[in-house]
Protein backbone atom coordinates (compact mmCIF):
# COMPACT_ATOMS: atom_id res chain seq x y z
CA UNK A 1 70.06 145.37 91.31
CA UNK A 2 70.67 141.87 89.95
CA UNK A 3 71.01 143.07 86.36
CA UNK A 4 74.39 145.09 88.39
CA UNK A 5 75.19 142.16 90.34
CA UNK A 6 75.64 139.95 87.24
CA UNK A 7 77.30 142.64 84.80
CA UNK A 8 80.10 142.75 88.00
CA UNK A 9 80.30 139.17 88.08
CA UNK A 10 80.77 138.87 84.49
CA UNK A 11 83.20 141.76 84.33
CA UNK A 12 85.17 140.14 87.21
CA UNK A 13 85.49 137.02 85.34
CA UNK A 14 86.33 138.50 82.81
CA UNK A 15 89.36 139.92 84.15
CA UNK A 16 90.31 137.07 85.89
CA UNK A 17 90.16 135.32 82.48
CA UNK A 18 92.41 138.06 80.90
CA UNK A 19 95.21 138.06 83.87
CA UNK A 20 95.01 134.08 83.57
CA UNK A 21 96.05 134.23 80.20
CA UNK A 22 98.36 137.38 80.11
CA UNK A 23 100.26 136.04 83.10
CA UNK A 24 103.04 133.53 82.55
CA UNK A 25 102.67 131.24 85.54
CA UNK A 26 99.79 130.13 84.79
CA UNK A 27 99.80 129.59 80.94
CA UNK A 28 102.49 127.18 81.75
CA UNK A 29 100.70 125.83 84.60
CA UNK A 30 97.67 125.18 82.11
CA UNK A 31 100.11 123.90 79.65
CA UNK A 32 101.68 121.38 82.05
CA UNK A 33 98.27 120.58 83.23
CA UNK A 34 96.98 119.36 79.74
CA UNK A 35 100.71 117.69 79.09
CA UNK A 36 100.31 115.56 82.06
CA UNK A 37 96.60 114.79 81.24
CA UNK A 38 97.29 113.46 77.82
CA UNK A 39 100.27 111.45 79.06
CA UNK A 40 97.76 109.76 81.66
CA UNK A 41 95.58 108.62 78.85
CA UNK A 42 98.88 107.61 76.95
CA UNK A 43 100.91 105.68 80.41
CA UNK A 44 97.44 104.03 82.05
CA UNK A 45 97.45 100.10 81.99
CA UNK A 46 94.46 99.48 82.03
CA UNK A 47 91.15 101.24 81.59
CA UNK A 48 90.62 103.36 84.49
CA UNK A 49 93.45 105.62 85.61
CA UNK A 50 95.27 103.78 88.82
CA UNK A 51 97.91 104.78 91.29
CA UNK A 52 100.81 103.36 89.75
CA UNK A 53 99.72 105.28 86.50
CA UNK A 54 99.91 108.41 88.11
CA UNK A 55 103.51 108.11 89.61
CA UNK A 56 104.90 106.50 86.44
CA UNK A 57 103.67 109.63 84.56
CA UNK A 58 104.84 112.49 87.04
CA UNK A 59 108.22 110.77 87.44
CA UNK A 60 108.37 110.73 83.46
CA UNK A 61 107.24 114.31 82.81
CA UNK A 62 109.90 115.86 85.56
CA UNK A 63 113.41 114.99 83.60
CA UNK A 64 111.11 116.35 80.21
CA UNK A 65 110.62 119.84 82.20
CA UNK A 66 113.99 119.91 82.94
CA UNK A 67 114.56 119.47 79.22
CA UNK A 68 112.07 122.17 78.26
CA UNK A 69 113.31 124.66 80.44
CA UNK A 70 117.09 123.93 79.62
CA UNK A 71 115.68 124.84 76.31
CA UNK A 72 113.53 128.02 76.78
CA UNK A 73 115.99 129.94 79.11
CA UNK A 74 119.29 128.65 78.17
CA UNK A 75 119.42 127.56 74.62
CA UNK A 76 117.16 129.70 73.19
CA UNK A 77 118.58 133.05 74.84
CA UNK A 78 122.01 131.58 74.05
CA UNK A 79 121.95 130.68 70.74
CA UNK A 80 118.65 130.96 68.78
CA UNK A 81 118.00 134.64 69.59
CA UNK A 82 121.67 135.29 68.28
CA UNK A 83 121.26 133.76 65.56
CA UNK A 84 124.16 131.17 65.78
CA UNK A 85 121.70 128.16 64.51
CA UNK A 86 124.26 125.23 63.83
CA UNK A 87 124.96 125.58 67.53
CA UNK A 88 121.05 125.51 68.80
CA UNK A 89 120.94 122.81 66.63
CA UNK A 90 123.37 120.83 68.20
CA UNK A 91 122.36 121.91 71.73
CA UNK A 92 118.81 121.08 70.90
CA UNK A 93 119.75 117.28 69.88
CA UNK A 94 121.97 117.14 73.09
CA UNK A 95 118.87 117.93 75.37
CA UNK A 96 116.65 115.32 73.25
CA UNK A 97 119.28 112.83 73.63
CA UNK A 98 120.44 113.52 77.43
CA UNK A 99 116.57 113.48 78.03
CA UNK A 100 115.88 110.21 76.56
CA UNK A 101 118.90 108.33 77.74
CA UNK A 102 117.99 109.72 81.25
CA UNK A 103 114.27 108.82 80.99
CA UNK A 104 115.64 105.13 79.73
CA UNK A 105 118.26 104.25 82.35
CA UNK A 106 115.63 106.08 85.02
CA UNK A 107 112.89 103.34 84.71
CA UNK A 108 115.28 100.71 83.81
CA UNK A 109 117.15 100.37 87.29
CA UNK A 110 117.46 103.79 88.84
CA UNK A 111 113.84 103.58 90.02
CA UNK A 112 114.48 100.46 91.58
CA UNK A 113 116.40 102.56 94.47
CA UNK A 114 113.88 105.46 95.13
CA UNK A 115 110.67 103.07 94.52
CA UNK A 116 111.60 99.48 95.25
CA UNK A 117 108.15 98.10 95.79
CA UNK A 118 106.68 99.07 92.46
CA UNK A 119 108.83 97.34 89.88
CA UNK A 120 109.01 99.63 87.03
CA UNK A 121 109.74 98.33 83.34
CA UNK A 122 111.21 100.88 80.90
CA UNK A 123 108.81 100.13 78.35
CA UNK A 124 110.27 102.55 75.75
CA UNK A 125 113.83 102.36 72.99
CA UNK A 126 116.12 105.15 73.00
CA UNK A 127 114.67 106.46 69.83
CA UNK A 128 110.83 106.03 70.91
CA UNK A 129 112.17 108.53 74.05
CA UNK A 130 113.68 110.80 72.35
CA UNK A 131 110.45 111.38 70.04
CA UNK A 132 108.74 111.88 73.17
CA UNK A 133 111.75 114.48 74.29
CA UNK A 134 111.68 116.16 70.88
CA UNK A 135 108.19 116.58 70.59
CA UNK A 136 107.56 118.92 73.85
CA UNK A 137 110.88 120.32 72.71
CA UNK A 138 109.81 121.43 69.49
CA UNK A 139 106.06 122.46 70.95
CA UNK A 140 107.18 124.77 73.35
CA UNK A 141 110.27 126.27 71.33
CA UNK A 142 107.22 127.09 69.03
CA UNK A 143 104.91 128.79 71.59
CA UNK A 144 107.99 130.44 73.06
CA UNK A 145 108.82 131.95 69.56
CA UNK A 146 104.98 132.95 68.68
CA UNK A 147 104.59 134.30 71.66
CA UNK A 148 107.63 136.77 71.38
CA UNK A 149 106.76 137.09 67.55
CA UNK A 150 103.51 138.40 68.71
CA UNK A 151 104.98 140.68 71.15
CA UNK A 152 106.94 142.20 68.70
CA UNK A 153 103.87 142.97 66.21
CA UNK A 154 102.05 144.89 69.43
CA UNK A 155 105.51 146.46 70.24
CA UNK A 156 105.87 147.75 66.50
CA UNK A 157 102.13 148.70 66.24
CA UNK A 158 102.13 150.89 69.44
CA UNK A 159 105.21 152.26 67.66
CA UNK A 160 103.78 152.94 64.63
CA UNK A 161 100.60 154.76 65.97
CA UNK A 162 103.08 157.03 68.57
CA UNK A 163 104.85 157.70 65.62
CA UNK A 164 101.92 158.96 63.18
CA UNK A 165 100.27 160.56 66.34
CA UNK A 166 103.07 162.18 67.19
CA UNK A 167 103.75 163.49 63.03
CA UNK A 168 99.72 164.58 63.13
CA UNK A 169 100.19 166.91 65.45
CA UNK A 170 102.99 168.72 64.01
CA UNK A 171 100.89 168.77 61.30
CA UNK A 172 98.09 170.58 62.65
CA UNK A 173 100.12 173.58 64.77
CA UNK A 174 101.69 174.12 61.32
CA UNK A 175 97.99 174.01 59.02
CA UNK A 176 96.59 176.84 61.07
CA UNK A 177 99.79 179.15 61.33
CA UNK A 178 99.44 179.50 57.74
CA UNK A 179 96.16 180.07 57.80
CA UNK A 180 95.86 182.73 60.17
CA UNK A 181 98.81 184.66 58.47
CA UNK A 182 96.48 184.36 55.69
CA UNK A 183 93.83 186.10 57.87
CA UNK A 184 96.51 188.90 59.39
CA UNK A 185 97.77 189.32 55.93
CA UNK A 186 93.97 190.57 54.97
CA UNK A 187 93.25 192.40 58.30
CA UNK A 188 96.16 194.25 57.79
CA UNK A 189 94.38 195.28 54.18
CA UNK A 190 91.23 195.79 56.21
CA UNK A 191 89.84 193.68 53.31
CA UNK A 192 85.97 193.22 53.66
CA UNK A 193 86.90 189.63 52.51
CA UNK A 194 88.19 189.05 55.70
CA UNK A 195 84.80 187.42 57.33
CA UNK A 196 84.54 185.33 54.76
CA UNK A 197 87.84 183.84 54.91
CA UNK A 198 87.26 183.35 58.52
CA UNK A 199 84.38 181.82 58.23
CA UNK A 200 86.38 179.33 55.39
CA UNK A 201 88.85 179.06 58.33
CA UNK A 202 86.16 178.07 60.39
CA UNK A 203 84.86 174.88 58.32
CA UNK A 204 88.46 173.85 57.63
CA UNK A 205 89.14 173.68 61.37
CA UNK A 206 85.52 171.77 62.28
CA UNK A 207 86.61 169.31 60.06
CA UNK A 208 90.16 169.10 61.37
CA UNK A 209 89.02 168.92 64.66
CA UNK A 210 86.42 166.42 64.24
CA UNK A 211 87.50 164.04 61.22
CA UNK A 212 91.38 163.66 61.43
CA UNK A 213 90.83 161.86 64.86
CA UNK A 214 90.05 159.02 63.01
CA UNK A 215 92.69 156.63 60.86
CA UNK A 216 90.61 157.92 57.77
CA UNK A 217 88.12 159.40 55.84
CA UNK A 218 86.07 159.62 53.19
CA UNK A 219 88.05 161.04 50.04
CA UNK A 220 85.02 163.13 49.17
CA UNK A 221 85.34 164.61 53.00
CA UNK A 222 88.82 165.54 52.17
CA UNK A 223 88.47 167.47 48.49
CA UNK A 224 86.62 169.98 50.01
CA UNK A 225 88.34 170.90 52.78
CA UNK A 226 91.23 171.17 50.31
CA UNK A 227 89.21 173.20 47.93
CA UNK A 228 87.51 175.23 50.82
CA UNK A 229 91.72 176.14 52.14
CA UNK A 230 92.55 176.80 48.19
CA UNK A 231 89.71 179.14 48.07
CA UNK A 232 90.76 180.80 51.42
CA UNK A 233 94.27 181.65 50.03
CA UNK A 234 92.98 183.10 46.96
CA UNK A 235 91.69 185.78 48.93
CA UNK A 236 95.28 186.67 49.66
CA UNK A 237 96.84 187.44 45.91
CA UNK A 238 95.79 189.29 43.40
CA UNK A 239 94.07 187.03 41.32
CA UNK A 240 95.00 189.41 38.23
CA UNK A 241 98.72 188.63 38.76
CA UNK A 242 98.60 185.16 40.60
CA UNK A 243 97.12 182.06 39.03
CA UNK A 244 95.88 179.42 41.10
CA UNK A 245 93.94 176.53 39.45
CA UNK A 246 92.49 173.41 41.80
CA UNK A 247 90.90 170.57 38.83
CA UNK A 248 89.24 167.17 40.00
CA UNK A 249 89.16 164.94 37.45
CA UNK A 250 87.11 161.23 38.27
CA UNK A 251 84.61 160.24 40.97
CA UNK A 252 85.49 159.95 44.82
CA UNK A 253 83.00 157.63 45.51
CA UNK A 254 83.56 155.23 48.55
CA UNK A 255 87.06 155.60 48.52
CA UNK A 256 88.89 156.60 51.86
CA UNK A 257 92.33 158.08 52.92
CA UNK A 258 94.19 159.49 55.79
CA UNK A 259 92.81 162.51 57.16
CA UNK A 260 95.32 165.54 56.04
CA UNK A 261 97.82 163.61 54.45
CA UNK A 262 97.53 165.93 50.69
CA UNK A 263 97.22 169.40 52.56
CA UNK A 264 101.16 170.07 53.63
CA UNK A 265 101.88 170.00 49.56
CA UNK A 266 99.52 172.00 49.02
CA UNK A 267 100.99 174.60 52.06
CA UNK A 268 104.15 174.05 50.35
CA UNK A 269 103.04 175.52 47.15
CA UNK A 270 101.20 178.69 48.59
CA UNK A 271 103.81 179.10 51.03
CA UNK A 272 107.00 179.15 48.20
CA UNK A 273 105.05 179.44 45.10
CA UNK A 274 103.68 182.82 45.62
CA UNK A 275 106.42 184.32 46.51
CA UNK A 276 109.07 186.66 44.39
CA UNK A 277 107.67 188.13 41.64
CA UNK A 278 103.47 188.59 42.06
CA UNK A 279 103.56 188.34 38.41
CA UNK A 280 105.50 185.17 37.74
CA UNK A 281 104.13 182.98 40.14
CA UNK A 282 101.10 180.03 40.12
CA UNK A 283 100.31 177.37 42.01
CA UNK A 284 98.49 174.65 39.89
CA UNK A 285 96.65 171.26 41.78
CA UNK A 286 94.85 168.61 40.15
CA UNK A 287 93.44 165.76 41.48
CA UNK A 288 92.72 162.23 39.37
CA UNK A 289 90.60 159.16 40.41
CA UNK A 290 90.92 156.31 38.49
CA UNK A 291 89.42 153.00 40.56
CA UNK A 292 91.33 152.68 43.63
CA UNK A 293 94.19 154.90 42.40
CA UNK A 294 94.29 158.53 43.57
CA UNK A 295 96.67 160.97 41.21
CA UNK A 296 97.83 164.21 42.73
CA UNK A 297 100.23 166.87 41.57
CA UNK A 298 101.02 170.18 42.52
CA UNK A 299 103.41 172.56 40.94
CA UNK A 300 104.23 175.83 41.59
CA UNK A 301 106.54 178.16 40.59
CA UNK A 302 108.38 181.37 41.48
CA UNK A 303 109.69 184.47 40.61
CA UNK A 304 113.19 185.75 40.98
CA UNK A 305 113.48 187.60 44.28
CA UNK A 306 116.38 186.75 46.56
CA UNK A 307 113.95 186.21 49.07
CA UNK A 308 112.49 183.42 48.22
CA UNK A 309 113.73 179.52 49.56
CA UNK A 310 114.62 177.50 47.35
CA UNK A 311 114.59 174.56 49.47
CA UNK A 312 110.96 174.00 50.74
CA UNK A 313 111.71 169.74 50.93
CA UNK A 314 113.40 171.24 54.59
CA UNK A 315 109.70 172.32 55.44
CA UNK A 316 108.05 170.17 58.63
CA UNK A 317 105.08 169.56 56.51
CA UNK A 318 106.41 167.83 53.24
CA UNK A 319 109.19 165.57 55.69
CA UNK A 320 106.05 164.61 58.02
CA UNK A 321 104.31 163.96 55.19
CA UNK A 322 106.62 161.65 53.85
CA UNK A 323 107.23 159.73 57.09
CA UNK A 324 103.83 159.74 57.08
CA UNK A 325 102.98 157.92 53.53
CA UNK A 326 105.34 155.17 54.79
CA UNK A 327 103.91 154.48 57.28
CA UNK A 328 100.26 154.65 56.36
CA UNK A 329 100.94 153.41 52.85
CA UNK A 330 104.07 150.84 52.69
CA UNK A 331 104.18 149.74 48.80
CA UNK A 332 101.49 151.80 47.58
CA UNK A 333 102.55 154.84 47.24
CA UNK A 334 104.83 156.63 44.77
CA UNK A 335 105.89 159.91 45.73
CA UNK A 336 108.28 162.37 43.45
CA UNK A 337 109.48 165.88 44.10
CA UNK A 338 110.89 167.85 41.13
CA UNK A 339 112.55 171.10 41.95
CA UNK A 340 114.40 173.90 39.91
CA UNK A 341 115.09 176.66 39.71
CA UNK A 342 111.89 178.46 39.75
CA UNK A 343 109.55 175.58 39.44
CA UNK A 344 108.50 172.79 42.37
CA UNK A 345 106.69 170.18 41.35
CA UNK A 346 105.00 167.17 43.47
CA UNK A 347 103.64 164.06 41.62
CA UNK A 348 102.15 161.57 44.30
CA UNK A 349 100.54 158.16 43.27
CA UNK A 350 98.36 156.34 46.14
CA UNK A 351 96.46 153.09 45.73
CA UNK A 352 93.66 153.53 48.41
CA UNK A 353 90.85 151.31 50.43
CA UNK A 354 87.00 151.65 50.27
């Protein structure tokens, strides 16, 4: 029972820690706090911290938050954000300047007629005031911009997973409609290969089902399920009159990629390359490893029939895939797509991670 009572007390302070520092009022409240604090050590005349101390500094920091927050929600909306810079610029010096001169002709003689018993000397120049003005104008114009810089990189990640979530499972839906047409297409045969090919089906799914959840996997993983879905389709052609070739070439080792991501070219060749002509068509896919480099290429081509599309880059795999590859892979990847008039070819370059 205490082992509980502590785990809730430490989960409760732990939230109470997150919504401290997730919720705006009080990170400025904190950051005012350790502002003032600082300035106490700065302001105090002697060696302990006395009374007058402590009104000199809070009647000094109020005409700097009135700077700061002319700057954060007026100049910075204004101006910064829009990029008009020459004019921040000058409405940034303004506020240092307007703060300074008002800090200097506050403690000069203006105090004199709100607090007439403490005699306040304006120990400070112009110019030593205005460092003091720039400084917590320049500090929190930098937290203000981090912060929103920050902001944007969560904004752009939860993009970017949405996105490839969203790409995987169009993916998927369109993986297993060509494979079970590959099954109906053998059932309709009444082909004794069809429990085999099911069972093919079978492992290709399991491993859909329980690797591509994660960002990626072992390139080793992914060979065979390619090789196990090549060797499913071959029970669909006639191998007499249909070539299909799948070569590895190079060691997989630790290397790792995104679950999937090779498969829709490979659906693109079946799915265009064996069609016209069962005697004029192949679909040829070869695989290199060379270090952290992964080579893949597959061509196919066709016969003549007029029933055959001659524009598979339309297809939702290949244009996932692509979107895909950018996304996963910005500036290592190389992607090319060759197509003619009987002949598609796909030539993809990827540097990947261990």
């Amino acid at each position: 029972m205490k082992d509980r009572s502590r785990k809730r007390k430490r989960s409760r302070s732990n939230l109470t820690d997150l919504m401290i520092f997730r919720n705006r009022w009080w990170q400025h409240l904190i950051f005012w706090g350790v502002a003032v604090a600082i300035l106490f050590n700065i302001f105090k005349s002697s060696g302990s911290l006395e009374k007058i101390d402590v009104i000199y500094t809070l009647i000094f920091v109020m005409p700097v938050v009135a700077v700061v927050y002319l700057n954060l929600y007026l100049a910075i909306p204004r101006f910064l954000r829009k990029e008009r810079y020459i004019i921040y610029a000058i409405a940034a010096l303004v506020l240092m300047g307007g703060g300074a001169l008002f800090l200097y002709f506050l403690f000069d003689s203006w105090i004199d007629l709100v607090l007439p018993g403490y005699y306040f000397i304006s120990y400070y120049s112009v110019p030593t005031l205005m460092l003091y003005t720039g400084s917590f104008l320049m500090l929190t114009t930098l937290l203000k911009l981090s912060r929103s810089w920050f902001m944007l990189l969560r904004v752009e990640r939860m993009t970017t997973t949405h996105q490839l979530q969203s790409l995987q499972s169009q993916i998927n839906p369109h993986f297993l409609l060509n494979s079970l047409q590959t099954i109906y297409a053998l059932s309709l045969e009444k082909s004794e290969r069809s429990p085999e090919v099911i069972l093919q089906l079978s492992e290709v799914l399991k491993y859909n089902l329980y690797e591509t959840g994660q960002s990626t996997v072992k390139l080793e993983k992914e060979i065979r399920m390619i090789s196990d879905y090549v060797e499913m389709y071959r029970h669909r052609v006639d191998r007499d009159k249909t070539e299909i070739k799948m070569e590895v070439n190079g060691e997989p080792g630790e290397l790792a990629i995104a679950p999937m991501l090779l498969l829709p070219f490979i659906e693109n060749g079946f799915k265009h390359g064996l069609r016209g002509d069962p005697g004029n068509t192949f679909v040829h896919i070869m695989m290199e490893i060379a270090g952290p480099e992964l080579r893949f290429r597959v061509h196919n081509g066709h016969g003549t029939s007029d029933e055959v599309d001659l524009d598979p880059k339309k297809g939702i795999g290949i244009e996932n895939t692509r979107q895909r590859l950018e996304l996963l892979y910005p500036g290592k990847h190389q992607l090319n797509i060759d197509e003619k008039e009987h002949t598609f070819t796909v030539n993809l370059t990827i540097e990947l991670n261990q």
